[in-house]
N, C-alpha and C. Protein backbone atom coordinates (compact mmCIF):
# COMPACT_ATOMS: atom_id res chain seq x y z
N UNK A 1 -9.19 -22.60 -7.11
CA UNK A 1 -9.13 -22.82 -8.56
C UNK A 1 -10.51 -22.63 -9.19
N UNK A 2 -11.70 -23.01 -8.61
CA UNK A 2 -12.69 -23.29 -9.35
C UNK A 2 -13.48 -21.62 -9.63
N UNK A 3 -13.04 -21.17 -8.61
CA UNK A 3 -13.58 -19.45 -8.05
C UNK A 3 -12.62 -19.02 -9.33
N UNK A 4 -11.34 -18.74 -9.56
CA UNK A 4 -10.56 -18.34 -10.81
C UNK A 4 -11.59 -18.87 -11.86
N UNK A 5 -11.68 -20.21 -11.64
CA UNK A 5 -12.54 -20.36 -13.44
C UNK A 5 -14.10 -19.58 -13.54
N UNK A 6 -14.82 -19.54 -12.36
CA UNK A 6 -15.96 -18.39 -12.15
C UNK A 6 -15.44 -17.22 -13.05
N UNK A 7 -14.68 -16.91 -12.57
CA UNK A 7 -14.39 -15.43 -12.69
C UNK A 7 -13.90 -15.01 -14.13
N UNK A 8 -13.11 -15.89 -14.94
CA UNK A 8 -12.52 -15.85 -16.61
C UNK A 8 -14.19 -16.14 -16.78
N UNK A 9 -14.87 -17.39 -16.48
CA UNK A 9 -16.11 -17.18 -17.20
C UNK A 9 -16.82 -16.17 -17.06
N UNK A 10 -17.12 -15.31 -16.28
CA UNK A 10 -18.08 -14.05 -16.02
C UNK A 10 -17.32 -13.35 -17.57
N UNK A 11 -16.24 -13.37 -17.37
CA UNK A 11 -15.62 -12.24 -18.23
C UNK A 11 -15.47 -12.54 -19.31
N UNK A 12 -15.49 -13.78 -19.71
CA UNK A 12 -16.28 -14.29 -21.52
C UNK A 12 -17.01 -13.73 -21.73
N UNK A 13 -18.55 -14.19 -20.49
CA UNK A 13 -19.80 -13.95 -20.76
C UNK A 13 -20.05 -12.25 -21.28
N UNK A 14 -19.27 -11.78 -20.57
CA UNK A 14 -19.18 -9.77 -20.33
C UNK A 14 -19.08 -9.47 -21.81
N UNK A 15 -17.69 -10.34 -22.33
CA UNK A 15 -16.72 -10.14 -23.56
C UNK A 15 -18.02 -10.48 -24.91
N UNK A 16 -18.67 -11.48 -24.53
CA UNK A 16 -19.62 -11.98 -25.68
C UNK A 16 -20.86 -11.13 -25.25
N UNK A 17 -21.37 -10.47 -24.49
CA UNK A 17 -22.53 -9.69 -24.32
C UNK A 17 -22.24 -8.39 -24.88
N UNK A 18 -21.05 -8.01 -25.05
CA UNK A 18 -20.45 -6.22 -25.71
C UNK A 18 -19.86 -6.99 -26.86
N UNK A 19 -19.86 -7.87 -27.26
CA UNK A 19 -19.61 -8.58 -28.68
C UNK A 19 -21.02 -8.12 -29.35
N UNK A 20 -21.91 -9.14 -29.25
CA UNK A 20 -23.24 -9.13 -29.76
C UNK A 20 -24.06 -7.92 -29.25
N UNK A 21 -23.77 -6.89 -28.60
CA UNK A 21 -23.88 -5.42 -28.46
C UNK A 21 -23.76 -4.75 -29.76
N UNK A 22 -22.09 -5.17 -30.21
CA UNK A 22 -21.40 -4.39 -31.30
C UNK A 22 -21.97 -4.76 -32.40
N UNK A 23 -22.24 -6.03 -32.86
CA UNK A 23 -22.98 -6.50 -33.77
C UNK A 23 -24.33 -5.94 -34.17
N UNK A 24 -25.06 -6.03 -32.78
CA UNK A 24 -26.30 -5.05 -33.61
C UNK A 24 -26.01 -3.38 -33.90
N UNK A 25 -25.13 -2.87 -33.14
CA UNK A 25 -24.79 -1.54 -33.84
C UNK A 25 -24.20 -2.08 -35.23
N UNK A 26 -23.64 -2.67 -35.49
CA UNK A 26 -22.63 -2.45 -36.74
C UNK A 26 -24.08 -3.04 -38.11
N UNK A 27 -24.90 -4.04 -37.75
CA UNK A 27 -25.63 -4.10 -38.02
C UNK A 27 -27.10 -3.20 -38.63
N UNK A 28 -27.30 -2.29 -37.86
CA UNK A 28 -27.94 -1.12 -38.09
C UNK A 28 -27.05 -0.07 -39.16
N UNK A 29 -26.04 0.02 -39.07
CA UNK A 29 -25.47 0.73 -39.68
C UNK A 29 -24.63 0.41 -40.97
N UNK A 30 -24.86 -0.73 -41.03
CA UNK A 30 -24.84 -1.22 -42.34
C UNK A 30 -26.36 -0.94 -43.06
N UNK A 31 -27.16 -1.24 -43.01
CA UNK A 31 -28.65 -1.25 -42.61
C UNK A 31 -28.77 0.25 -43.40
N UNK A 32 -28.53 1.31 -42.82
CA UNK A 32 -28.22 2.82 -42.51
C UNK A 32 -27.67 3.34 -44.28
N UNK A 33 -26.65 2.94 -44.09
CA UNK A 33 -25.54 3.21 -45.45
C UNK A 33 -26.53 1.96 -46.69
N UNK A 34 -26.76 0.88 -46.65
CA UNK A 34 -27.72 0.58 -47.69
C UNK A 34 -28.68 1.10 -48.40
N UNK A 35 -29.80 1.65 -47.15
CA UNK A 35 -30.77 2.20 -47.26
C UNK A 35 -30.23 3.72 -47.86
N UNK A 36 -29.25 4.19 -47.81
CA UNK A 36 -29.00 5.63 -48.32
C UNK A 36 -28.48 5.47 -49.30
N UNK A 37 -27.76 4.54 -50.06
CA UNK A 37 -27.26 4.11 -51.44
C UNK A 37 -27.92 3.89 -51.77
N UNK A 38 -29.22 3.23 -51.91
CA UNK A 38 -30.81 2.48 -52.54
C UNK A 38 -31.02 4.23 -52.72
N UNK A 39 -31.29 4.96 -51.95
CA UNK A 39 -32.25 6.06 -52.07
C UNK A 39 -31.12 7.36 -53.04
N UNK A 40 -29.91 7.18 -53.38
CA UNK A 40 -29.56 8.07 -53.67
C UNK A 40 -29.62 7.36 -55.34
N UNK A 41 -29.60 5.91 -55.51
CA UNK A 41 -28.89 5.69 -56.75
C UNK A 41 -30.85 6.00 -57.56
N UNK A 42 -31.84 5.46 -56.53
CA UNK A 42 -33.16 5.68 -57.24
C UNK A 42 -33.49 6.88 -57.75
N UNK A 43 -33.09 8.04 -56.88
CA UNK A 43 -33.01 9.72 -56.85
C UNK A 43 -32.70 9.99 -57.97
N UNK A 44 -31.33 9.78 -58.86
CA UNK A 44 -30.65 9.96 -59.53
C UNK A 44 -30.20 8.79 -61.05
């Protein structure tokens, strides 16, 4: 039993490490699209 609960926890940990992976991509790329709306609306 306790080896099963090892093992769901590894795979949280996995699940929340490619979580907060995705976050800083999605992060940057929000980031990305801001910075190009700032520069198009100043442009124009």
């Amino acid at each position: 039993m306790e080896k099963e609960a090892d093992e769901v926890g590894n795979i949280i940990y996995g699940q929340r490490d490619k979580i907060s992976g995705i976050d800083k991509i999605l992060a940057a790329e929000a980031d990305k699209i801001k910075r190009f709306k700032e520069s198009k609306s100043n442009s124009g």
